[in-house]
Protein backbone atom coordinates (compact mmCIF):
# COMPACT_ATOMS: atom_id res chain seq x y z
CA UNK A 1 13.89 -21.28 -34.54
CA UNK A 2 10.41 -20.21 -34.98
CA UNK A 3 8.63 -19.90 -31.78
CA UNK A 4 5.52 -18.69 -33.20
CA UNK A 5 4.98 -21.55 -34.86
CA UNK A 6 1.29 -21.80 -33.75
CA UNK A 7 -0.72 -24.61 -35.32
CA UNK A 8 2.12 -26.21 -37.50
CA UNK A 9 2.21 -29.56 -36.00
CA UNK A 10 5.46 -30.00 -37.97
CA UNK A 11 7.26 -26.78 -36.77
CA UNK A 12 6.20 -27.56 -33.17
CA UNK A 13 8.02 -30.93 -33.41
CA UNK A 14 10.36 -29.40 -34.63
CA UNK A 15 10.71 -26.88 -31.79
CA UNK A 16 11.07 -29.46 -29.35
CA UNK A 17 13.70 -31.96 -31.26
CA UNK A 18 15.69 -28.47 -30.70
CA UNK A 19 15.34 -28.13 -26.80
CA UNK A 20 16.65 -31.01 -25.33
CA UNK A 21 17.32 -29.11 -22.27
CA UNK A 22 14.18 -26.76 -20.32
CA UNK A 23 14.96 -24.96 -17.61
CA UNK A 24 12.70 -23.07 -15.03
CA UNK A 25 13.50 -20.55 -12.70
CA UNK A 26 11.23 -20.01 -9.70
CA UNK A 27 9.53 -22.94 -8.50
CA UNK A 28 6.09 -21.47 -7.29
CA UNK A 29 2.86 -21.52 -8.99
CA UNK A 30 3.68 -20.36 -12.30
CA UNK A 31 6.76 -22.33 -12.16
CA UNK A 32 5.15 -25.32 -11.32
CA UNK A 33 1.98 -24.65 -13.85
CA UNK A 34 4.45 -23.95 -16.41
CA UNK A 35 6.37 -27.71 -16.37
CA UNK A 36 3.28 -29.72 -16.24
CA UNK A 37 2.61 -28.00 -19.40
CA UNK A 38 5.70 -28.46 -20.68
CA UNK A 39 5.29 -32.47 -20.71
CA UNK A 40 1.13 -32.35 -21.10
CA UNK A 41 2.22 -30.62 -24.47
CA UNK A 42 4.83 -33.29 -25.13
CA UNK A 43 7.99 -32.26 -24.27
CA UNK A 44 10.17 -35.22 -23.25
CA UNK A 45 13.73 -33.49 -22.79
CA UNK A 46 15.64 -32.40 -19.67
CA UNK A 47 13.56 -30.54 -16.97
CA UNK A 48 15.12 -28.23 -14.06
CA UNK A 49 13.42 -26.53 -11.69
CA UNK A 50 15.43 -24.15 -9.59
CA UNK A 51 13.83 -22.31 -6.52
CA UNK A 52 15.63 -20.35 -3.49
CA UNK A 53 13.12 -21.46 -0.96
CA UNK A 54 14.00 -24.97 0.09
CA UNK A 55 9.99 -25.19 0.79
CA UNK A 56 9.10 -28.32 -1.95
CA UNK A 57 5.99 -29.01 -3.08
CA UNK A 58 5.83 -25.05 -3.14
CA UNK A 59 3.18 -23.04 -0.91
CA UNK A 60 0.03 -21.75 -2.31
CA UNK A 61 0.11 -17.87 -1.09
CA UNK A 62 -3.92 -17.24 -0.54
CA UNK A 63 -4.55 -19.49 2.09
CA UNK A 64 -1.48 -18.17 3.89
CA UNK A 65 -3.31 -14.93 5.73
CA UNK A 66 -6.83 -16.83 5.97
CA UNK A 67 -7.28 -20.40 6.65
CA UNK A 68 -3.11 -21.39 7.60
CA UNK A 69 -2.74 -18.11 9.92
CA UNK A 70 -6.47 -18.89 11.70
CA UNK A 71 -5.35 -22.36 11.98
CA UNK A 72 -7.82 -23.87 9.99
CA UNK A 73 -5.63 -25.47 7.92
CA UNK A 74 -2.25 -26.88 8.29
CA UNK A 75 0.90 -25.56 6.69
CA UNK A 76 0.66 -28.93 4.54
CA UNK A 77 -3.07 -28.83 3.16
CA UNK A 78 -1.68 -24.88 1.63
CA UNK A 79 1.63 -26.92 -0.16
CA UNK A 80 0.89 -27.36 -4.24
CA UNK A 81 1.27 -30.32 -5.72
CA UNK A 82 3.25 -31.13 -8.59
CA UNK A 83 2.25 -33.88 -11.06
CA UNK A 84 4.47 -36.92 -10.75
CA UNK A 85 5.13 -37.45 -14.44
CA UNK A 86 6.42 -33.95 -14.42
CA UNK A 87 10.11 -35.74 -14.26
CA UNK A 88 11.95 -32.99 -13.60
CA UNK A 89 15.20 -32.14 -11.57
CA UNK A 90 14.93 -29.93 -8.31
CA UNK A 91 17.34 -27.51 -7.32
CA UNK A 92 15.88 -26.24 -4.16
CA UNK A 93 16.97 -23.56 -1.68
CA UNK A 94 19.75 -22.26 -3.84
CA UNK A 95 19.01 -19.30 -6.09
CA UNK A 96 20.11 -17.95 -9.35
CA UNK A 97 22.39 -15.36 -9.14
CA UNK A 98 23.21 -14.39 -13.32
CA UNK A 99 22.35 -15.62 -16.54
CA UNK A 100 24.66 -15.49 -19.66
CA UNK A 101 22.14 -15.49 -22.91
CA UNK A 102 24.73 -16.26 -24.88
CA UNK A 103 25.65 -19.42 -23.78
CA UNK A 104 22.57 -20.24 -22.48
CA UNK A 105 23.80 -20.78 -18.61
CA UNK A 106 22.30 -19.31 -15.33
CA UNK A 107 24.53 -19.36 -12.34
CA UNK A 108 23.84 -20.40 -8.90
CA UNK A 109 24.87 -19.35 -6.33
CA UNK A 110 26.31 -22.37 -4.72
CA UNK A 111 29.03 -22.02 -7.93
CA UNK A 112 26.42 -24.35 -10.18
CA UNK A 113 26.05 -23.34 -14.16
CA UNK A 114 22.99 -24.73 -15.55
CA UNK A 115 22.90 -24.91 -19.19
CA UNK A 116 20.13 -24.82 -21.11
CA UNK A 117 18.32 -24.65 -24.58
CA UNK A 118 15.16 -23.02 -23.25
CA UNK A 119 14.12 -21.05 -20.17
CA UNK A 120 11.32 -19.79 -18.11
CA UNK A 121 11.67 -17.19 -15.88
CA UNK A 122 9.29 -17.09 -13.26
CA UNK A 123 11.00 -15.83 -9.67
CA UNK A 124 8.26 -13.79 -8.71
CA UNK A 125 8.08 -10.73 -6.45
CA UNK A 126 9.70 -9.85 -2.70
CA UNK A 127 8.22 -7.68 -0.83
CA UNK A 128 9.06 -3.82 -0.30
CA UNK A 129 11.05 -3.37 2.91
CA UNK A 130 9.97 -0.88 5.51
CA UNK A 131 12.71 2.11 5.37
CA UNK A 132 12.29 3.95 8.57
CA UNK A 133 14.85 3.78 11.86
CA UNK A 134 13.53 0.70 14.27
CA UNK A 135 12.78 -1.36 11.18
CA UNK A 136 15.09 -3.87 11.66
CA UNK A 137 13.36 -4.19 15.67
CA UNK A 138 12.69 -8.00 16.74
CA UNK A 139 8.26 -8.39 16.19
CA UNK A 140 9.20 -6.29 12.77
CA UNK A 141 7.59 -8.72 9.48
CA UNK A 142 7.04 -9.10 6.36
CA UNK A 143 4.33 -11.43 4.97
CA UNK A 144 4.59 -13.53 1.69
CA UNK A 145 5.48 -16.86 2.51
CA UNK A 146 4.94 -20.15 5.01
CA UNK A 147 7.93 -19.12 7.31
CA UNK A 148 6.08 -15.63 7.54
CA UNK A 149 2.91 -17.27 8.40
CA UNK A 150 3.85 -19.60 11.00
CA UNK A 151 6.19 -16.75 12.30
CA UNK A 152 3.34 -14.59 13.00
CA UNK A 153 1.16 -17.25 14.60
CA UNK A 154 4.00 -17.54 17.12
CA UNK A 155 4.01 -13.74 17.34
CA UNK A 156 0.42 -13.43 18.08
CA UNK A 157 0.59 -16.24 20.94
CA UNK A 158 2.39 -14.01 23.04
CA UNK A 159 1.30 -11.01 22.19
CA UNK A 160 -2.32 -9.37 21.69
CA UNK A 161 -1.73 -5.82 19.76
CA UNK A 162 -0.81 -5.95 16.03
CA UNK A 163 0.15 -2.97 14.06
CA UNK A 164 -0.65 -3.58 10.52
CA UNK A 165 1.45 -1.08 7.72
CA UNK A 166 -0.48 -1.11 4.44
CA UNK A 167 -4.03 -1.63 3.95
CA UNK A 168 -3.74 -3.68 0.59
CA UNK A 169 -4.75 -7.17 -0.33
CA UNK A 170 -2.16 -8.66 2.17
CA UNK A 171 -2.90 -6.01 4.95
CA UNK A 172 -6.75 -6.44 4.75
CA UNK A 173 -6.82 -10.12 4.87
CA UNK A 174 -4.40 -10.43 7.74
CA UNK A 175 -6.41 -7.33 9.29
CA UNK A 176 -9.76 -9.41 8.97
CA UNK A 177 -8.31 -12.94 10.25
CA UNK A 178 -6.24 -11.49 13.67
CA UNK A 179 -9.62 -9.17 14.65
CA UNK A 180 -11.59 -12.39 14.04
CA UNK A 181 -9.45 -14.30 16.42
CA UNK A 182 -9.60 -11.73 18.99
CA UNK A 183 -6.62 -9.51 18.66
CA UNK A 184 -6.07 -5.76 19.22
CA UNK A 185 -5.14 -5.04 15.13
CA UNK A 186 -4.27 -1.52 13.75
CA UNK A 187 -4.34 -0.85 10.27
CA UNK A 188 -1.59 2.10 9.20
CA UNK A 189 -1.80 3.51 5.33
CA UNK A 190 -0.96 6.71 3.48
CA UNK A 191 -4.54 6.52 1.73
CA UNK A 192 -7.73 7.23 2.73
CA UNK A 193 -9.44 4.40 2.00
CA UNK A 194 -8.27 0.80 2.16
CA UNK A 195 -7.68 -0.72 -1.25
CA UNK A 196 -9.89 2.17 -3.03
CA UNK A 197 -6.70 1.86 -5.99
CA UNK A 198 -7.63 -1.84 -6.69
CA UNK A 199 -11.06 -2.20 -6.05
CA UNK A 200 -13.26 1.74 -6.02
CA UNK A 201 -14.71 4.18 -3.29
CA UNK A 202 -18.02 2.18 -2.72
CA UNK A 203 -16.09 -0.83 -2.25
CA UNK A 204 -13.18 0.72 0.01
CA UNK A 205 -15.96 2.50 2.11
CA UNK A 206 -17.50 -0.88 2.97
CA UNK A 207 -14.50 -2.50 3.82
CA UNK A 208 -13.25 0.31 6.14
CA UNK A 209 -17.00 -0.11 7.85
CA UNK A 210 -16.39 -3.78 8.10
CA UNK A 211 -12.85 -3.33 9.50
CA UNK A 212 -14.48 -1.02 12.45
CA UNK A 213 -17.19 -2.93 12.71
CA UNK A 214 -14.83 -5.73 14.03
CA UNK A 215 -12.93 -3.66 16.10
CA UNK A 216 -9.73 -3.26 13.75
CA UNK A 217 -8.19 0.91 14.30
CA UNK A 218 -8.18 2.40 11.31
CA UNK A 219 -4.90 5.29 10.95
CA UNK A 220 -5.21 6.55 7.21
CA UNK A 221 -3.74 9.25 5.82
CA UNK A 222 -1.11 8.81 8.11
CA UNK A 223 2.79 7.23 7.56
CA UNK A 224 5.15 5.76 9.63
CA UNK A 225 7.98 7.67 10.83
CA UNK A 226 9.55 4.87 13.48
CA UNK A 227 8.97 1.96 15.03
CA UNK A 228 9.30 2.24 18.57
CA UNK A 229 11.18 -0.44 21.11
CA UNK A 230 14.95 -1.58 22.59
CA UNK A 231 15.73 -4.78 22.30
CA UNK A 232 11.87 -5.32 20.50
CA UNK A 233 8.87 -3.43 18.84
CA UNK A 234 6.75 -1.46 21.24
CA UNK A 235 4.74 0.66 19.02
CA UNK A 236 4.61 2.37 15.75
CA UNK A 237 5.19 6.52 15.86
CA UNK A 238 2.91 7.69 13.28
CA UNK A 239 4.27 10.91 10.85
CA UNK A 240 2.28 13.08 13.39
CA UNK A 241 4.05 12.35 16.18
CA UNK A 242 1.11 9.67 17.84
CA UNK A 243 2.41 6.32 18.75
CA UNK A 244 0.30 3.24 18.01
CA UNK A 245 1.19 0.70 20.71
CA UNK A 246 2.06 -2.72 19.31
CA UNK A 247 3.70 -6.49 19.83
CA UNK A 248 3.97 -7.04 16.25
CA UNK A 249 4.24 -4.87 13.14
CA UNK A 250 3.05 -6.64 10.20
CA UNK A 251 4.30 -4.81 6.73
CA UNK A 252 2.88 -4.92 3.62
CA UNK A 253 3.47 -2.45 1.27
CA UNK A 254 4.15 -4.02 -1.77
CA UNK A 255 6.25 -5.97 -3.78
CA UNK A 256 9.22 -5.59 -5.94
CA UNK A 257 10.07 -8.02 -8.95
CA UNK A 258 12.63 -10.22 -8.24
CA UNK A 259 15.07 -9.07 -11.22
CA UNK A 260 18.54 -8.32 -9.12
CA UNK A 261 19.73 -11.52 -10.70
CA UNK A 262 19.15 -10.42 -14.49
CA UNK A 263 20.77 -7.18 -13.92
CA UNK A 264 23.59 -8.32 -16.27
CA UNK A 265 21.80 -10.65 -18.62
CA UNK A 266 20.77 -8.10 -20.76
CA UNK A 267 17.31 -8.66 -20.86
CA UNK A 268 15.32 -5.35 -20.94
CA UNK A 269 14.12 -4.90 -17.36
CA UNK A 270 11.30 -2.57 -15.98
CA UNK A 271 9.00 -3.17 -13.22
CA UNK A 272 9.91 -6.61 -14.41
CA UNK A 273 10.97 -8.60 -17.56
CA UNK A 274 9.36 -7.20 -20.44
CA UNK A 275 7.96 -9.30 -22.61
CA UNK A 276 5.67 -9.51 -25.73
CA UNK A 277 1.97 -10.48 -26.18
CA UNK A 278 3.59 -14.18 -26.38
CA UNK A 279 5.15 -13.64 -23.11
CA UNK A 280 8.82 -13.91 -24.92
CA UNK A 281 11.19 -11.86 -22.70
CA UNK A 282 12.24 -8.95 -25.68
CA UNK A 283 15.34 -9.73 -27.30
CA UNK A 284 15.82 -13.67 -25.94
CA UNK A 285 13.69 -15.66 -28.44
CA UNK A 286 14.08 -18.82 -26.28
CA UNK A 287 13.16 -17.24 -23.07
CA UNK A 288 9.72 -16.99 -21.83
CA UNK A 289 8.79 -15.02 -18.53
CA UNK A 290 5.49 -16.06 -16.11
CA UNK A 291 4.34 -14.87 -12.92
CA UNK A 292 4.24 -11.44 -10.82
CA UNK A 293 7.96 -10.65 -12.88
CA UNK A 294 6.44 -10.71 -16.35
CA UNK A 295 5.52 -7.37 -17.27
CA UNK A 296 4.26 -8.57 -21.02
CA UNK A 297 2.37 -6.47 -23.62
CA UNK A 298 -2.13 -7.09 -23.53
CA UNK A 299 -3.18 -6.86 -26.90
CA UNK A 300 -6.59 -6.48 -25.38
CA UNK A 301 -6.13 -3.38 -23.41
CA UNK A 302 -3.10 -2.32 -25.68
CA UNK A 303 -0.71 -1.59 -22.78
CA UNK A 304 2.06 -3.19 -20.81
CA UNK A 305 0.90 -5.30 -17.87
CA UNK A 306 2.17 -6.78 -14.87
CA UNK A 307 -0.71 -8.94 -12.93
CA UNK A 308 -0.12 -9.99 -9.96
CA UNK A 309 -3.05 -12.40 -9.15
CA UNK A 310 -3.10 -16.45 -8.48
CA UNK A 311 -5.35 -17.21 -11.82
CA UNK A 312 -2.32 -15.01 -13.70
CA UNK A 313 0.28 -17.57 -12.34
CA UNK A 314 -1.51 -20.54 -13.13
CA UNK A 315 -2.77 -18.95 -16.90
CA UNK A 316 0.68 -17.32 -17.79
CA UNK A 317 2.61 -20.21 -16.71
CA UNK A 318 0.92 -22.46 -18.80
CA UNK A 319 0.84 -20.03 -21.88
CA UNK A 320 4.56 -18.98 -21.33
CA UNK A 321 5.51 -22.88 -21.55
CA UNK A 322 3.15 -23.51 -24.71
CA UNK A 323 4.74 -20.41 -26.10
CA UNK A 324 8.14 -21.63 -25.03
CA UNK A 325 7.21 -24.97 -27.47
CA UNK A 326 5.79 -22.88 -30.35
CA UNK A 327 2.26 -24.33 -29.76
CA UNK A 328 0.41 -21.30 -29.08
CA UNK A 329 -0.43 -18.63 -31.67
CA UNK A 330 -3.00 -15.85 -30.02
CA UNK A 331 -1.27 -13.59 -27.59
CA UNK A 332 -1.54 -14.01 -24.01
CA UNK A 333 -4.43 -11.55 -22.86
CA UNK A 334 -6.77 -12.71 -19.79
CA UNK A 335 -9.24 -11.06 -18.48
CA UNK A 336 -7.83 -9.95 -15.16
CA UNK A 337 -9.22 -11.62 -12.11
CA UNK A 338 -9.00 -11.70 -8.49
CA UNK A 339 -10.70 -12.82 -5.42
CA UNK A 340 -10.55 -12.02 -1.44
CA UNK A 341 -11.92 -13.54 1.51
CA UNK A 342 -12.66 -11.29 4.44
CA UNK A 343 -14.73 -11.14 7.70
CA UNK A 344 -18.41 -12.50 6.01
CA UNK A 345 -17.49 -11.42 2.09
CA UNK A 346 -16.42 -13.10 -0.57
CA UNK A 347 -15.23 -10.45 -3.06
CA UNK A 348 -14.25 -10.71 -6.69
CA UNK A 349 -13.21 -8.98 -9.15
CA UNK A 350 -12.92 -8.97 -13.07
CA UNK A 351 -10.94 -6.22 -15.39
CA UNK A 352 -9.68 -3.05 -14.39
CA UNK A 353 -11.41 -0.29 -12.31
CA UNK A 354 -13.21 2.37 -14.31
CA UNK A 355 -13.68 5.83 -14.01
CA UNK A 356 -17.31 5.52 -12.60
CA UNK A 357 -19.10 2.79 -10.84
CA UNK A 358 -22.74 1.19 -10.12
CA UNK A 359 -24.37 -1.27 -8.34
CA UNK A 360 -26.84 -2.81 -10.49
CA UNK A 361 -27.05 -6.01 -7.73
CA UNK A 362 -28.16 -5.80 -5.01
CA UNK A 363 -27.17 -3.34 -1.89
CA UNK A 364 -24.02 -2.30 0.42
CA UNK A 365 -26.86 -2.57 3.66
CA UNK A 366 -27.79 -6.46 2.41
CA UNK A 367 -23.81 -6.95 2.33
CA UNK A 368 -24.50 -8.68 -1.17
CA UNK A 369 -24.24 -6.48 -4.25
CA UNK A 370 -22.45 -6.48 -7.87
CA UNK A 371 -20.62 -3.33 -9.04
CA UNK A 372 -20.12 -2.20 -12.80
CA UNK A 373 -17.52 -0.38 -13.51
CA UNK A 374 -16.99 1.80 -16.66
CA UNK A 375 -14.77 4.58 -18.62
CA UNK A 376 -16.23 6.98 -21.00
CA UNK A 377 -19.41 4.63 -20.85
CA UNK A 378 -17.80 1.39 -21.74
CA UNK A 379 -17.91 -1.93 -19.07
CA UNK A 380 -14.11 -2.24 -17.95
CA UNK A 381 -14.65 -4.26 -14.74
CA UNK A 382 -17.27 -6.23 -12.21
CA UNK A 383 -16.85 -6.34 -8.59
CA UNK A 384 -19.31 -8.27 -6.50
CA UNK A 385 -19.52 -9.32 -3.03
CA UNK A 386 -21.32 -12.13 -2.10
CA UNK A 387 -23.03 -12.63 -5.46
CA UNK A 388 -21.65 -15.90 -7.12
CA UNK A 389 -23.94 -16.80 -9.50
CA UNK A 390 -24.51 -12.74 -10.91
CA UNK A 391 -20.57 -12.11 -10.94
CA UNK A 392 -19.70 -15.49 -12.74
CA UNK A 393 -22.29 -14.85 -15.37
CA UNK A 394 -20.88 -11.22 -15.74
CA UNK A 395 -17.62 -12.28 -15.66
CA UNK A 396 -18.15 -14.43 -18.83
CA UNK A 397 -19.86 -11.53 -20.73
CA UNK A 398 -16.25 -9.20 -20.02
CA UNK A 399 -14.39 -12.00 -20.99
CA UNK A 400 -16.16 -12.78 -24.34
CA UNK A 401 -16.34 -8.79 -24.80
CA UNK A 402 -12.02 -8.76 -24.47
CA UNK A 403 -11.53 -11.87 -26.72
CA UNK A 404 -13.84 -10.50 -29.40
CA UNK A 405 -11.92 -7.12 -29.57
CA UNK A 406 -8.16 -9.22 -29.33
CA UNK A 407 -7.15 -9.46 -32.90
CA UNK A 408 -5.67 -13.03 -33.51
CA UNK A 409 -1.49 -13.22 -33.96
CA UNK A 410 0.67 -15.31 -35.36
């Protein structure tokens, strides 16, 4: 089979008289994205989604440390939707456990083979455990799904201090919502500067000042070498010997691709499937990967990507299934893009950081200003905070500026 078929109406029917029998694995936004694709393209075969959580619809991630954990919303209004002509088959709360190319079947782990003619991968990221003694302490969390969410509200009804491990995206946003609601929060990181990797000094600066300016502790520079408590978490013990006192520990360093199940399928795995500019997992021409695991090759910034953002999910899971059908020709390169709600700002962010940065809107002191970013004097990426209308027109430029320098494939 041809799955670049592109534009050839006849090779794309083609395409999908051959797969009678689709099947998705991971069941979350790019999963979901990726089968109402599937039939708004025309595919009328077999469908299968398969998901380990037994949460159906799935849970959309960014309102989970904002508007679930303040209570704002319920744990329903933050489920996703799936169309209802999506006709597919759910296999929920049972996950894959292998997958045998060759005869196109992925295990379960209930004993179930599922056979199929084409496949998306899409199981997404877990998050990086905390590796120091006490970690395993009752008031010890992680934070990446609704379970996690409501777990911590519970947490945080009976008790006031919250020790926060990692400063990121996940760290900062639950940071911002517990000080808002009143509660004694800590924020522990190796770095000096929260988030300065993803989003630049000027930016990181402000957001520390905002953190102290609502009372969240800021311990950077610093590690964790315990987690103090018996029978349950009493404080952190930072590399220097000072304890943080605590009720909760909320941990969020990272996450890891969820690729433990492909370890066997020989598929070429590192820091997640690899892919092509297609999004074609190398050496499986009928498997397509989508999501935080696909680490695929941008034609626009010629390197090897992994992106682990919302608009990715819902982009690459709709490429990966048009790709899957042969009704795509360009390669998959977006224009990276992410947003984050905190305290009074409303950040986004286009491309990748530069080397230097500017504000050319206006001011850190107004709390409303855009940043350019650039390397060796070209525009790589936008940041603004509280400047809609400035950052959505600069936004468009970058994005015109990466599709004119993407060569077209086919």
């Amino acid at each position: 089979m041809d799955y670049c078929a592109g534009a050839n109406p006849v090779a794309n029917m083609l395409v999908m008289d051959q797969m009678k029998n689709i099947a998705i694995v991971g069941a979350s936004l790019a999963g979901l994205r990726g089968a109402e694709e599937l039939r708004r393209q025309g595919y009328d075969g077999e469908l299968t989604l398969i998901d380990a959580s037994e949460h159906h619809p799935a849970i959309d991630r960014p309102p989970l440390s904002k508007e679930v954990l303040s209570g704002k919303w319920t744990p329903e209004e933050a489920r996703l939707e799936i169309f209802e002509d999506v006709r597919a088959r759910l296999i929920l709360g049972v996950a894959a456990t292998g997958l045998d190319l060759e005869a196109g079947v992925i295990s379960l782990a209930d004993g179930q083979e599922i056979t199929f003619d084409g496949l998306m991968i899409a199981t997404g990221a877990g998050v990086r455990h905390l590796r120091c003694p006490g970690s395993d302490l009752p008031g010890v969390m992680y934070y990446r799904d609704l379970d996690d969410c409501l777990t911590l509200r519970d947490h945080i009804e009976r008790g006031s201090r919250v020790a926060i491990v990692g400063g990121g995206f996940i760290g900062s946003e639950v940071a911002a919502s517990l000080a808002l609601a009143g509660l004694e929060v800590t924020i522990i990181d190796t770095v000096p500067l929260p988030m300065e990797a993803q989003i630049g000094p000027i930016m990181a600066n402000h957001l520390a000042d905002q953190h102290r300016a609502h009372g969240v502790t800021l311990k950077l520079g610093a590690g964790v070498e315990a987690i103090e408590g018996e029978t349950a978490v009493t404080g952190v013990r930072l590399t220097g010997g000072e304890v943080i006192p605590a009720d909760v520990v909320v941990t969020g360093i990272g996450v890891i691709p969820n690729t433990a199940w492909l370890a066997e399928s020989g598929l070429e795995i590192d820091n997640g499937v690899v892919c092509d500019e297609h999004c074609r997992a190398i050496g499986a021409e009928n498997v397509v990967v989508a999501g935080d695991i696909a680490r695929f090759q941008h034609r626009g910034y010629d390197r090897a990507m992994r992106i682990e953002h919302w608009t990715n999910a819902v982009d690459q899971g709709e490429y990966a299934a048009r790709a899957l059908l042969g009704t795509t020709a360009d390669g998959y390169a977006p224009l990276p893009f992410f947003w984050s709600d905190q305290y009074d700002m409303h950040v986004q962010f286009a491309g990748v950081k530069g080397q230097e940065e500017e504000i050319v809107k206006g001011s850190v002191e107004e709390g409303r200003f855009l940043i350019e970013m650039r390397t060796d004097g070209n525009l790589t990426g936008i940041l603004g905070v509280n400047q809609n209308a400035a950052f959505g027109r600069a936004r468009r430029a970058l994005a015109a500026e990466l599709a004119a320098a993407v060569p077209v494939t086919g």
